[in-house]
C-alpha atoms as a PDB file:
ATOM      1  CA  UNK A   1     -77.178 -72.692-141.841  1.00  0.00           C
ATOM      2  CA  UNK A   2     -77.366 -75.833-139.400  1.00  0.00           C
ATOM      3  CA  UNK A   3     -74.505 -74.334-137.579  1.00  0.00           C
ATOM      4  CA  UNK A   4     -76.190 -70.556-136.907  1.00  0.00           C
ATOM      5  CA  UNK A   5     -79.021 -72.750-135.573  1.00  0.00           C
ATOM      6  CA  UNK A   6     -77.494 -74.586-133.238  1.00  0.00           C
ATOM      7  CA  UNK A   7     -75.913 -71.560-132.104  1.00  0.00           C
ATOM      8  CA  UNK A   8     -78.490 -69.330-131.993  1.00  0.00           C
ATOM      9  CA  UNK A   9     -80.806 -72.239-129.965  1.00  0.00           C
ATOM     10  CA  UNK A  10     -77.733 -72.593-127.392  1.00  0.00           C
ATOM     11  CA  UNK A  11     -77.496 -68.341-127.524  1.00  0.00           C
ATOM     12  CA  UNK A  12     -81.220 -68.505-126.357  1.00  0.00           C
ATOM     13  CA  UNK A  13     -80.967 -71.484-123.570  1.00  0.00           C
ATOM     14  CA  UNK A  14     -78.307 -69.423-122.451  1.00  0.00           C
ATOM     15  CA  UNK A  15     -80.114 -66.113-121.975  1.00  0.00           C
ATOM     16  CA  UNK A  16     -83.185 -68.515-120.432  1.00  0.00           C
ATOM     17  CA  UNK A  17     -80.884 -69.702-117.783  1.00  0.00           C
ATOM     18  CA  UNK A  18     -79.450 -66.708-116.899  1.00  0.00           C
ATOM     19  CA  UNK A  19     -82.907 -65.397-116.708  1.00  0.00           C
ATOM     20  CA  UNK A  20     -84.043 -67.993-113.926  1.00  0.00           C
ATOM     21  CA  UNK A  21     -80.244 -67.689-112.391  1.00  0.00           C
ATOM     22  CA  UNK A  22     -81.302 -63.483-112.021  1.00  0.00           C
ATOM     23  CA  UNK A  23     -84.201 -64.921-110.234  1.00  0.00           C
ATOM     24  CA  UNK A  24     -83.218 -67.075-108.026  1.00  0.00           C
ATOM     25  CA  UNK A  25     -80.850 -64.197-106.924  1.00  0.00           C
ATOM     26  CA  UNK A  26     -83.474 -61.728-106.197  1.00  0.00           C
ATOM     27  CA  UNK A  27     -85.708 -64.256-104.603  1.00  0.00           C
ATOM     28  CA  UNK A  28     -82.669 -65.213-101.815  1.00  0.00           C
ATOM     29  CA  UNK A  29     -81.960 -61.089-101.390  1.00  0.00           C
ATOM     30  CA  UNK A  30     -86.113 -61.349-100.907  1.00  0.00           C
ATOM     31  CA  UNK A  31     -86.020 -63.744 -97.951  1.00  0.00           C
ATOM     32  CA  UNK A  32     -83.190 -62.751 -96.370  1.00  0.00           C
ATOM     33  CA  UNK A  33     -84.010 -58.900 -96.325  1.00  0.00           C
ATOM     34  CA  UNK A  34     -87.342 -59.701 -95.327  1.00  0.00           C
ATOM     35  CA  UNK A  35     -86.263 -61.980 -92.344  1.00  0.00           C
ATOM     36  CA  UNK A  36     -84.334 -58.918 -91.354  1.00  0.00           C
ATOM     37  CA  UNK A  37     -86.401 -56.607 -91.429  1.00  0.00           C
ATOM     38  CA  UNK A  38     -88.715 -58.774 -89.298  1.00  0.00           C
ATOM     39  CA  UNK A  39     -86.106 -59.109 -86.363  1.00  0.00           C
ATOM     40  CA  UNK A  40     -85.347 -55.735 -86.649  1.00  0.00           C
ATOM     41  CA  UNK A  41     -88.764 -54.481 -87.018  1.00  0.00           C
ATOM     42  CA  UNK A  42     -87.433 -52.372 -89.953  1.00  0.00           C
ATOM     43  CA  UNK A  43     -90.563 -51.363 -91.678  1.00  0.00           C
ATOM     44  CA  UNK A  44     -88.709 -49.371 -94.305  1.00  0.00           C
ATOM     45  CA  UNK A  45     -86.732 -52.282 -95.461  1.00  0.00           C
ATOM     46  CA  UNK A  46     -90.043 -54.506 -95.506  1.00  0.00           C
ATOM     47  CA  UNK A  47     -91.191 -51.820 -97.726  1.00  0.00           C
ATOM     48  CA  UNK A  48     -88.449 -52.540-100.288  1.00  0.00           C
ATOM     49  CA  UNK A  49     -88.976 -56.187-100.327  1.00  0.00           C
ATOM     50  CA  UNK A  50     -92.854 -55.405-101.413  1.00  0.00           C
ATOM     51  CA  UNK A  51     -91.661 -52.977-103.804  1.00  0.00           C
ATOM     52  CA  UNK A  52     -88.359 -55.416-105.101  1.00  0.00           C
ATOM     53  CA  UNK A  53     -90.941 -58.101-106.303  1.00  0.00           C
ATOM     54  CA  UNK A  54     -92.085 -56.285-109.114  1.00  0.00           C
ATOM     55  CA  UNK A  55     -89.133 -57.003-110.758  1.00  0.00           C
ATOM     56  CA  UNK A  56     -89.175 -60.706-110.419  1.00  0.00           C
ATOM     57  CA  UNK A  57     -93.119 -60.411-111.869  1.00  0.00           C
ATOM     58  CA  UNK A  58     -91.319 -59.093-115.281  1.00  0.00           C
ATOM     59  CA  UNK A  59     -88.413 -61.549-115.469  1.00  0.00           C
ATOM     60  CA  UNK A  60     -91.095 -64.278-115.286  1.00  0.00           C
ATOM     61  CA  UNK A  61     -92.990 -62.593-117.966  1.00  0.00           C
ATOM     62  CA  UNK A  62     -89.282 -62.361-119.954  1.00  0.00           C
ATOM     63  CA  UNK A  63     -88.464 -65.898-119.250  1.00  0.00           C
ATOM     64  CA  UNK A  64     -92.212 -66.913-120.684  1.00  0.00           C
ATOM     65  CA  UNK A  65     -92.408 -64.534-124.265  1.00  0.00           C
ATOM     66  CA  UNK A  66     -88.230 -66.103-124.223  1.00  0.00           C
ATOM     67  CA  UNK A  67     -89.500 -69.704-124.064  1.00  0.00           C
ATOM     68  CA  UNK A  68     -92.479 -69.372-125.984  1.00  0.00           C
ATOM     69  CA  UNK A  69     -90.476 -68.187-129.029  1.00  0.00           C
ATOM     70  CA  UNK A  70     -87.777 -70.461-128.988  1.00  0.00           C
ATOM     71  CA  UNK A  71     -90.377 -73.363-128.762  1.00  0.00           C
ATOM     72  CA  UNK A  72     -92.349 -71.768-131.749  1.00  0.00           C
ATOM     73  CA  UNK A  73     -89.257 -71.065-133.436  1.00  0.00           C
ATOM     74  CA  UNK A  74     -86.002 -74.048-133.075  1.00  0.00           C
ATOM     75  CA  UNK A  75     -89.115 -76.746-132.538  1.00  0.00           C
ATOM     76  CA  UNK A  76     -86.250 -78.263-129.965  1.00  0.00           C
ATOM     77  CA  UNK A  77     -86.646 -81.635-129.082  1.00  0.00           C
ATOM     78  CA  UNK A  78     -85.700 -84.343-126.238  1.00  0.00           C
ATOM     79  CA  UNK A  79     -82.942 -82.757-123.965  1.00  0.00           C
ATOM     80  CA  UNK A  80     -83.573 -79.533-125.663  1.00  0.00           C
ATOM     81  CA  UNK A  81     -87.300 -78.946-125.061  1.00  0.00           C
ATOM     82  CA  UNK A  82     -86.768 -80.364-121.179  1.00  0.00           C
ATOM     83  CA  UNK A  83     -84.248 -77.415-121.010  1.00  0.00           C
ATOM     84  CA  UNK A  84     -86.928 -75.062-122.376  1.00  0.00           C
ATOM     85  CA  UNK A  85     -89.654 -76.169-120.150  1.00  0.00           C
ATOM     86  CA  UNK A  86     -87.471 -76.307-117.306  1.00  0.00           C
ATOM     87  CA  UNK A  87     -86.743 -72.535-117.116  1.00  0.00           C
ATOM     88  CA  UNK A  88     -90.255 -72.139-117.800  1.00  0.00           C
ATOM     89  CA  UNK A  89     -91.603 -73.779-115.091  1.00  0.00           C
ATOM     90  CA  UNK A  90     -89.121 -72.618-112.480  1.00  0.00           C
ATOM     91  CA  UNK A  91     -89.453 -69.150-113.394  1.00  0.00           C
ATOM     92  CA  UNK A  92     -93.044 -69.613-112.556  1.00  0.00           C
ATOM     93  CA  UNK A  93     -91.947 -71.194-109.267  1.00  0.00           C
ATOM     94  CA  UNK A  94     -89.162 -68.393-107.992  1.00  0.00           C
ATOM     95  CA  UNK A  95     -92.210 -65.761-109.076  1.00  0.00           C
ATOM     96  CA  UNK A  96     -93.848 -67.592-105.969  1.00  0.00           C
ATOM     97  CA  UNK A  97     -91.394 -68.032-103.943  1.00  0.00           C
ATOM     98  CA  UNK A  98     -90.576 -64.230-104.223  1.00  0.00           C
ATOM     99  CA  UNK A  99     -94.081 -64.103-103.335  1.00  0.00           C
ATOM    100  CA  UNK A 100     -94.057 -65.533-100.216  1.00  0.00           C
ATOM    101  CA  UNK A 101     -90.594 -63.342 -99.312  1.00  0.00           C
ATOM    102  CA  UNK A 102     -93.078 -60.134 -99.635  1.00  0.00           C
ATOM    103  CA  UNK A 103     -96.197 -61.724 -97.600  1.00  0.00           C
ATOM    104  CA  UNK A 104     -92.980 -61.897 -94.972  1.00  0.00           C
ATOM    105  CA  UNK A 105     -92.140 -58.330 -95.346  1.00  0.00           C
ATOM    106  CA  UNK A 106     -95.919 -57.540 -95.408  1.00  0.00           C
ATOM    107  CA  UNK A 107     -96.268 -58.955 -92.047  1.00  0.00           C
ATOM    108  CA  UNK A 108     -93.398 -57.040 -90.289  1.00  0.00           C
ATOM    109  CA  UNK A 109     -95.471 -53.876 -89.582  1.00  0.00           C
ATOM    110  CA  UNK A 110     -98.460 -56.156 -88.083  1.00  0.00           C
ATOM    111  CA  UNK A 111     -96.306 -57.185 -85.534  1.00  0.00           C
ATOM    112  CA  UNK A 112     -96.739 -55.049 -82.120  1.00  0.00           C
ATOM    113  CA  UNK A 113     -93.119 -53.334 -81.490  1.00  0.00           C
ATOM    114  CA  UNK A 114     -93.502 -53.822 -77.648  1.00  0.00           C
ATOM    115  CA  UNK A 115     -94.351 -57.719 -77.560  1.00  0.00           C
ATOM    116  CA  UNK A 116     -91.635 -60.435 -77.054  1.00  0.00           C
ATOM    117  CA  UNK A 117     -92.521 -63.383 -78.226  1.00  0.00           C
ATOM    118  CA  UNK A 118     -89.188 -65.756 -77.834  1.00  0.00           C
ATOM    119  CA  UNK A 119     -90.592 -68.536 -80.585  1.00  0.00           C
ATOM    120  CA  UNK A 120     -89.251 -65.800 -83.096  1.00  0.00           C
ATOM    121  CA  UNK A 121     -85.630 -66.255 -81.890  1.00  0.00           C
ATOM    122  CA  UNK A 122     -86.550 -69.928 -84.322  1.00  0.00           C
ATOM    123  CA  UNK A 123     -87.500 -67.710 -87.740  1.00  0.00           C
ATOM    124  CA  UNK A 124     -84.224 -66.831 -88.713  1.00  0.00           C
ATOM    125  CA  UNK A 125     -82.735 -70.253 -88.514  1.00  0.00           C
ATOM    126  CA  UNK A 126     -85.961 -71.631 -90.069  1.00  0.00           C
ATOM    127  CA  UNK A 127     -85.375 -68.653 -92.542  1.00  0.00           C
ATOM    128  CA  UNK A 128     -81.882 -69.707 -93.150  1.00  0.00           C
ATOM    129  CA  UNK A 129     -82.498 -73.420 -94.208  1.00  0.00           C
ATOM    130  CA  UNK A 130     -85.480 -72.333 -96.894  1.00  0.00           C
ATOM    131  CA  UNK A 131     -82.721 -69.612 -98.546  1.00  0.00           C
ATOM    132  CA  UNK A 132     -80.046 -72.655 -98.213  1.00  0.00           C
ATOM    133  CA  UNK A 133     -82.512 -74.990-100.061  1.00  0.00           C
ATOM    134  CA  UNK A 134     -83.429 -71.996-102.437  1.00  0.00           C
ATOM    135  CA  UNK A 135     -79.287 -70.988-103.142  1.00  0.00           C
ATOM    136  CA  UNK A 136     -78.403 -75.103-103.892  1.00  0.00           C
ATOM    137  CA  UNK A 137     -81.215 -75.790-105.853  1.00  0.00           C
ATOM    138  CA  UNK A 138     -80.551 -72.997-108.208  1.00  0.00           C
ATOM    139  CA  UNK A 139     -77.217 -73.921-108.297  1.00  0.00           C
ATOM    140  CA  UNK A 140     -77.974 -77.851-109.232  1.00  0.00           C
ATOM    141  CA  UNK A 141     -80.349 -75.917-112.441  1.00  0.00           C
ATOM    142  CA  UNK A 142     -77.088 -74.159-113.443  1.00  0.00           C
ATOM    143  CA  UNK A 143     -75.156 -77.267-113.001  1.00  0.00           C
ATOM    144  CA  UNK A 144     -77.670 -79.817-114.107  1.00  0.00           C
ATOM    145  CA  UNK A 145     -76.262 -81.848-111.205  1.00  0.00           C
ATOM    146  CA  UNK A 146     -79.333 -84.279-110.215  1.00  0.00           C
ATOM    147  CA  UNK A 147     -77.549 -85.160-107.063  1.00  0.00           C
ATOM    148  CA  UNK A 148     -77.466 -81.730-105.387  1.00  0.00           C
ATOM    149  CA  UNK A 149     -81.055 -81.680-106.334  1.00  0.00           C
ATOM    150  CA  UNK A 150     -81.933 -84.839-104.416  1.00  0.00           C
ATOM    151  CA  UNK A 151     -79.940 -83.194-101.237  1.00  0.00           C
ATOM    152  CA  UNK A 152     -82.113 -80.204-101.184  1.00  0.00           C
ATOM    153  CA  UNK A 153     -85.599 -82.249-101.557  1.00  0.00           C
ATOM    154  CA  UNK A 154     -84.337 -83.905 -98.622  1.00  0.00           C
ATOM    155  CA  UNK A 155     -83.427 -80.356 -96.542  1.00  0.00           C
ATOM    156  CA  UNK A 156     -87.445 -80.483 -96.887  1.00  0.00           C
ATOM    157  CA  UNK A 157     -87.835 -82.430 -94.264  1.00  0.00           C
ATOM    158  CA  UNK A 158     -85.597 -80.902 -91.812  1.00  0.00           C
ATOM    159  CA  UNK A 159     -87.779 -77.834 -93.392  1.00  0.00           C
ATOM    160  CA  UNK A 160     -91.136 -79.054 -91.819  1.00  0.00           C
ATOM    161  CA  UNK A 161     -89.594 -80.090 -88.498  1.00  0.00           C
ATOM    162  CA  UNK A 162     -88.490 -76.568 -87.440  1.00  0.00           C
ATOM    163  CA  UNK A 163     -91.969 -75.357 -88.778  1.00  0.00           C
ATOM    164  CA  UNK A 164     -93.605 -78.592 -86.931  1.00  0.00           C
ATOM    165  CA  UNK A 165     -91.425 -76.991 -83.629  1.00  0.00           C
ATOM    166  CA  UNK A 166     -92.340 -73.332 -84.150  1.00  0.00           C
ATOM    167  CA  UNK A 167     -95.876 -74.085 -84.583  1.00  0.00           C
ATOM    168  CA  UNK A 168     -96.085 -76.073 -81.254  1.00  0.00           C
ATOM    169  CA  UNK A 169     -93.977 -73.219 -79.802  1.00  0.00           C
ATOM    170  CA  UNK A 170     -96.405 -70.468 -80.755  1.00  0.00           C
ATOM    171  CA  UNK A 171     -99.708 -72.053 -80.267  1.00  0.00           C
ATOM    172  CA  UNK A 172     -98.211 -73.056 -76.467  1.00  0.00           C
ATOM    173  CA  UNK A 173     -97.056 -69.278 -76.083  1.00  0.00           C
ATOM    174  CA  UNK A 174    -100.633 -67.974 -76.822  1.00  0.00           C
ATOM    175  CA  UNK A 175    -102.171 -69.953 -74.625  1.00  0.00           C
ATOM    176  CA  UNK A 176     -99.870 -68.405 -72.157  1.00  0.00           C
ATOM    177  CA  UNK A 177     -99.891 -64.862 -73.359  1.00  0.00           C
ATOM    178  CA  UNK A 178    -103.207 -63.996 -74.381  1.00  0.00           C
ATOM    179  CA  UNK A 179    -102.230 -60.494 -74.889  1.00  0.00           C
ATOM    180  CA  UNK A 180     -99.736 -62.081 -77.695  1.00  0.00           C
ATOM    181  CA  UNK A 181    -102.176 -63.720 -79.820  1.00  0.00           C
ATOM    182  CA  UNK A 182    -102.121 -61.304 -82.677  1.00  0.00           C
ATOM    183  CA  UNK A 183     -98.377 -60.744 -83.315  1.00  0.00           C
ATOM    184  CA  UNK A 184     -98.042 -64.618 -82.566  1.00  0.00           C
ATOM    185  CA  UNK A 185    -100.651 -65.120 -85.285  1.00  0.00           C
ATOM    186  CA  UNK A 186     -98.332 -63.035 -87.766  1.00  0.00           C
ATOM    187  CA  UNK A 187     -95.634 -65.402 -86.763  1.00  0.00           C
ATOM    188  CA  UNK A 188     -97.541 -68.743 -87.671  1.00  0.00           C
ATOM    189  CA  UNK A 189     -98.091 -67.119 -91.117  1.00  0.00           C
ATOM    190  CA  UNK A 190     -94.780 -65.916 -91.039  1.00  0.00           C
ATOM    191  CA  UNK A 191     -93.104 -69.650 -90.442  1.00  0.00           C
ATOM    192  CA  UNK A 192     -96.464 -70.927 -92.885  1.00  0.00           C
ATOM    193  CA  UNK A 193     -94.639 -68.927 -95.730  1.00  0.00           C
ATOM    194  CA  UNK A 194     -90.536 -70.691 -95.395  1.00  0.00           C
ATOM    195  CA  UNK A 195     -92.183 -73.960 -94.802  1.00  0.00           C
ATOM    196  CA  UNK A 196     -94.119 -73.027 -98.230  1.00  0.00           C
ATOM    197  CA  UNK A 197     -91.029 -71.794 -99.853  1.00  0.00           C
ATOM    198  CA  UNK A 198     -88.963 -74.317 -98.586  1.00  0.00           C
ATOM    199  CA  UNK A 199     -91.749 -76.940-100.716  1.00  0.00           C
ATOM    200  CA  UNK A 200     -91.427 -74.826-103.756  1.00  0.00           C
ATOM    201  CA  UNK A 201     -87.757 -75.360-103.671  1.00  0.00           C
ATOM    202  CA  UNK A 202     -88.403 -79.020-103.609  1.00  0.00           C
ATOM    203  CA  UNK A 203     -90.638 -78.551-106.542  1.00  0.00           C
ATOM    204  CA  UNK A 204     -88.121 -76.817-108.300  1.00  0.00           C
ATOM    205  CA  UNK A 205     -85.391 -79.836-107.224  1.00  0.00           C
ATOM    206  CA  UNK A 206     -87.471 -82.586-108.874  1.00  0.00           C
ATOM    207  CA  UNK A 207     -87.557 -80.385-112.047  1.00  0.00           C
ATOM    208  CA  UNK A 208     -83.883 -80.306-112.291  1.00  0.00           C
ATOM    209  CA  UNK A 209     -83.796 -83.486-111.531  1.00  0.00           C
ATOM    210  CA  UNK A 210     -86.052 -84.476-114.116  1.00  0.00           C
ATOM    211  CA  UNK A 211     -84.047 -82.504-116.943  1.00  0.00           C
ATOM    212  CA  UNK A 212     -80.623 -83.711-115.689  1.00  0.00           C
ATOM    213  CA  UNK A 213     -81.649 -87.370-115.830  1.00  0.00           C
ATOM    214  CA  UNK A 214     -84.800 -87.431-118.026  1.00  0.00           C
ATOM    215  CA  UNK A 215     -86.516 -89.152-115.300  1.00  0.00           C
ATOM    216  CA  UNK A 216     -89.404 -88.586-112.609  1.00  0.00           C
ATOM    217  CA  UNK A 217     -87.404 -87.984-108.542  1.00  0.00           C
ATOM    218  CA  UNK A 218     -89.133 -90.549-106.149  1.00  0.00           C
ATOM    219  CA  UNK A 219     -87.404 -89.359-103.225  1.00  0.00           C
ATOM    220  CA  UNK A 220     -89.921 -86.799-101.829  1.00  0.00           C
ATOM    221  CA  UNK A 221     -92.534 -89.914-102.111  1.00  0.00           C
ATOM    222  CA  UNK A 222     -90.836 -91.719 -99.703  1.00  0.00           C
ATOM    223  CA  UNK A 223     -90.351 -88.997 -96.972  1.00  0.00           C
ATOM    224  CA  UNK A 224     -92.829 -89.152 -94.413  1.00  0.00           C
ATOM    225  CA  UNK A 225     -94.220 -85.646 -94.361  1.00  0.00           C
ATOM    226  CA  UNK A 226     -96.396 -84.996 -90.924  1.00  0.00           C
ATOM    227  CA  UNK A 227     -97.499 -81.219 -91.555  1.00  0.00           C
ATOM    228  CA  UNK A 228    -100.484 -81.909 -93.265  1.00  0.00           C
ATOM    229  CA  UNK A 229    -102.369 -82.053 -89.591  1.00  0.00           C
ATOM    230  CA  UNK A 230    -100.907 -78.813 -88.143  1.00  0.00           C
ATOM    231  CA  UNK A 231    -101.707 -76.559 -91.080  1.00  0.00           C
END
């Protein structure tokens, strides 16, 4: 009877972390497409980002009735419940990072076809590092490896410089181009959101980290982090 527990628990954990694992997945396909379909000014791909997110919206809700009952049910305790609560909270957190990947591709037809604005050549590099930090940190939840999660709360701060650099860019191009302001405006919400995904990643980091080691992650405490003035 003990045994069929213990099996069924580590049956459910299982399905729980392939749950967030499907997640994570669709949330990098969500930034990436949506990046592209902002250089290319594809407004039928932006389309299926928006439409795409519904599906992360009911793996969260599967991850939550999932967690919820094994809680209720195997009562699991120490390592266990951190497991449990892990997937739980970072379900919650790739729902808003998917989130952010559709404000993206809900942005892409409010740009003006006809303006150049070179600032944007930064996005998809910018882009690249938040889907980076997004891929790895996933991969340290699978792994339960507390040291890949420390590497990607660090990426954060290389995060916030290129958004710190784009910002500057932008607000110097506007003053330049007055006829640019509104597509440039798109662009500082467009930059807002990876520098906002790239902090839910973190969050998501010092979660692992927390049930890999069954400790609190100090590291983003003792990161200087200047974007507090610029936003």
């Amino acid at each position: 009877m003990v045994d069929h527990t213990v099996k069924a628990f580590d049956s459910e954990i299982g399905q729980l972390r392939g749950l967030v694992a499907e997640m994570g997945g669709l949330a990098e396909v969500a930034i990436r497409d949506a990046i592209t379909a902002l250089v290319q000014r594809d407004e039928s791909l932006a389309a299926q980002v928006v439409a795409a997110d519904a599906k992360l919206d009911a793996l969260e809700a599967e991850v939550d009735r999932l967690a919820v009952r094994t809680i209720a049910l195997r009562a699991p305790m120490a390592d266990d419940l951190r497991d449990v609560i892990a997937a739980l909270k970072i379900s919650g957190v790739i729902e808003r990072i998917g989130d952010y990947a559709k404000n993206i591709a809900k942005r892409v037809g409010a740009l003006e076809a006809r303006t150049k604005i070179e600032p944007v050549t930064l996005v998809p590099t910018m882009a690249e590092i938040a889907e980076s930090m997004v891929r790895d940190v996933l991969n340290a939840y699978g792994s339960r490896d507390a040291t890949l999660a420390v590497e990607v709360i660090r990426r954060d701060q290389k995060l916030d410089q290129f958004y710190n650099t784009l910002f500057r860019s932008l607000l110097t191009h506007m003053m330049e181009n007055p006829a640019t302001i509104t597509s440039a405006a798109q662009l500082l919400f467009i930059a807002r959101n990876l520098e906002r995904i790239g902090d839910h990643a973190t969050n998501v980091a010092e979660m692992v980290y927390y049930a890999a080691t069954g400790e609190y992650c100090t590291e983003r405490d003792s990161q200087t982090d200047d974007t507090g003035s610029l936003v």
